[in-house]
Protein backbone atom coordinates (compact mmCIF):
# COMPACT_ATOMS: atom_id res chain seq x y z
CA UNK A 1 -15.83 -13.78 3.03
CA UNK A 2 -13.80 -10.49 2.64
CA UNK A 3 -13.95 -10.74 6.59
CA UNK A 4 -12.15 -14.12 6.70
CA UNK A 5 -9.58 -12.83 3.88
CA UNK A 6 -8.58 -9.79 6.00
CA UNK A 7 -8.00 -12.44 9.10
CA UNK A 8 -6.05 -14.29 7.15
CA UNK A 9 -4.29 -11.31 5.58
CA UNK A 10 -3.97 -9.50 8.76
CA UNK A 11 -2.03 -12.58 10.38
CA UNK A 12 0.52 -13.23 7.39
CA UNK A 13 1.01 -10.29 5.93
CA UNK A 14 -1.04 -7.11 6.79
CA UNK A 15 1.35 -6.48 10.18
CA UNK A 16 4.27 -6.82 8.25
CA UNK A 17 3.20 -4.17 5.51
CA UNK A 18 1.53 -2.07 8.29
CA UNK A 19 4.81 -1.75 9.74
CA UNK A 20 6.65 -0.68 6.97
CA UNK A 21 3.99 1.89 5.62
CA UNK A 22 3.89 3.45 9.33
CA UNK A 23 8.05 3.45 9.05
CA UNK A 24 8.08 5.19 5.74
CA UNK A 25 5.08 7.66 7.41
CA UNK A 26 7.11 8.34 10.04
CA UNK A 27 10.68 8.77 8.42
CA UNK A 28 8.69 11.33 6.01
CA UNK A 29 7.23 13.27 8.41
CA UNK A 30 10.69 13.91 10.01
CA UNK A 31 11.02 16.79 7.40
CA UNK A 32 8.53 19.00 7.34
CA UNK A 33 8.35 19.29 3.44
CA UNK A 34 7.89 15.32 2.68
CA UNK A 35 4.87 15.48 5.09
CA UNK A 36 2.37 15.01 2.24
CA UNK A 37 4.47 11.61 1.45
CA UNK A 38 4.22 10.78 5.05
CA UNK A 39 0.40 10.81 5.15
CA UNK A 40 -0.03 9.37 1.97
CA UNK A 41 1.77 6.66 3.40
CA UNK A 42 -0.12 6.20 6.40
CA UNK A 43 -3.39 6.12 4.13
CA UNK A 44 -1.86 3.12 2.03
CA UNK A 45 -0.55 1.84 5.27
CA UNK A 46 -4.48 1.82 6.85
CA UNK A 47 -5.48 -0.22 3.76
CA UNK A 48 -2.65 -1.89 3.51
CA UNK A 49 -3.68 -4.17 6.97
CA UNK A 50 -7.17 -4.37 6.12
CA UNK A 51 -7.93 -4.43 2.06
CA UNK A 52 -10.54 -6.76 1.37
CA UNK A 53 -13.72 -5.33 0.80
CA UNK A 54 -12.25 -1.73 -0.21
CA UNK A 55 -10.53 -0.40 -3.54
CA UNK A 56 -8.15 2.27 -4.74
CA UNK A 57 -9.15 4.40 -7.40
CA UNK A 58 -7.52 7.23 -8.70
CA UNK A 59 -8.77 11.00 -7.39
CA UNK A 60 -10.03 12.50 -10.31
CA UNK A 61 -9.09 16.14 -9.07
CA UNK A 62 -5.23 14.49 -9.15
CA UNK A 63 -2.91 16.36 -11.53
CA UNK A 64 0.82 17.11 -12.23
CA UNK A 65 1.58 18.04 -9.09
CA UNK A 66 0.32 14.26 -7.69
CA UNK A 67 2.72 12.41 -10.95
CA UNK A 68 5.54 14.90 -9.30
CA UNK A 69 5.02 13.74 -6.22
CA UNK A 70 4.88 10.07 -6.74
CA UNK A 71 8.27 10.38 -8.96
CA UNK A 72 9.90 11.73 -5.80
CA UNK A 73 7.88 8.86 -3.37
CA UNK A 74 9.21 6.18 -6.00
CA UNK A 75 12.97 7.44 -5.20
CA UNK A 76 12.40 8.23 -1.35
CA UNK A 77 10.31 4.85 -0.23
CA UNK A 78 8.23 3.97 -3.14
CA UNK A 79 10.24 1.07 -4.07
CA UNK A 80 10.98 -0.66 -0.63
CA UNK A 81 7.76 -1.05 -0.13
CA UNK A 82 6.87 -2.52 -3.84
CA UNK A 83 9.89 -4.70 -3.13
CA UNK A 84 8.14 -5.77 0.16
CA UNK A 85 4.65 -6.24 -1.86
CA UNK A 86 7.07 -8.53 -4.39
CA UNK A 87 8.64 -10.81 -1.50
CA UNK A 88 5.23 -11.34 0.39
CA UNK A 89 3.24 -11.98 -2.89
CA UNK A 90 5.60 -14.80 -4.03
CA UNK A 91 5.73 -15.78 -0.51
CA UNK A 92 1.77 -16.00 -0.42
CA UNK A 93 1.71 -18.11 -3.66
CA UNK A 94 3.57 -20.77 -2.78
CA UNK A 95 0.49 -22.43 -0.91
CA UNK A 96 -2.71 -22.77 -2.85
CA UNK A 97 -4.34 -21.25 0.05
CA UNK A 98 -1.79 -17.95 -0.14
CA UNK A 99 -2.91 -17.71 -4.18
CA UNK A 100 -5.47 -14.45 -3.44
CA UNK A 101 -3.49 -13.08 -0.80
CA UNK A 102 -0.44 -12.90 -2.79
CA UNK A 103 -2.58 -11.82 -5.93
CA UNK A 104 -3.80 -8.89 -3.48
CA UNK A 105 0.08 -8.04 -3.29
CA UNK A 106 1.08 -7.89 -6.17
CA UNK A 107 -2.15 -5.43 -7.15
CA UNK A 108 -0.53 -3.21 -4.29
CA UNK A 109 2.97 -2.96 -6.03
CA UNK A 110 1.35 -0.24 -8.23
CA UNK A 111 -0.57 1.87 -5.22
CA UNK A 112 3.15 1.70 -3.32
CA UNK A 113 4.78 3.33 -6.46
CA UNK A 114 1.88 5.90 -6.50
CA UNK A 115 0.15 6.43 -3.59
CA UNK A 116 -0.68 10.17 -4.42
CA UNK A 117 -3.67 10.97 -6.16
CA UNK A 118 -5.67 7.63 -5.12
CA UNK A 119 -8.17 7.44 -2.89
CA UNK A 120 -9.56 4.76 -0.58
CA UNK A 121 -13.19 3.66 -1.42
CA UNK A 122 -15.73 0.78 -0.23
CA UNK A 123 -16.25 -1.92 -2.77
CA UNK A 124 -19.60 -3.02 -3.53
């Protein structure tokens, strides 16, 4: 099943999101101090395309420095991209079919505002 969501979710929504995690990346790694950002956003970007069957869940070892960090993400791209999460889920829910897809959007609103300090796990 999460196979056939990840399809589904790859096809209508996962490229678009890809793209914009992988912009953000990019645009952060221009300057060499927002590089954490950068590959925080290419992590969220990887699970971003492909996130049935895998979870976020916050690093335990995460501290001030990560809440820091997502304040400044928030103001840099952080919002963007929980303003593209917004669009696609209400997009996604107009169908019956697009109901758990656009659920799984709006979930991601909160790992887009905070992507530092979570980690990427397989869901059991």
């Amino acid at each position: 099943m999460n196979t056939l969501l990840n399809v589904i979710w790859f096809v209508l929504a996962g490229i678009w999101l890809w793209i914009g995690y992988m912009l953000a990346g990019v645009l952060m790694c221009i300057l060499i101090v927002t590089i954490p950002w950068g590959l925080a956003s290419f992590r969220i970007g990887n699970y971003a395309v492909w996130p049935f069957g895998r979870e976020v869940v916050s690093n335990p070892r995460s501290g001030t420095w990560s809440f820091l960090g997502n304040v400044v993400w928030v103001i840099l791209a952080g919002w963007w991209l929980a303003l593209e999460h917004l669009i696609t889920g209400i997009i996604m829910c107009l169908t019956i079919i697009g109901i758990p897809l656009g659920i799984a959007n709006f979930k991601l609103i909160a790992v887009s505002l905070a992507p530092l300090g979570k980690e990427i796990v397989e869901s059991e």
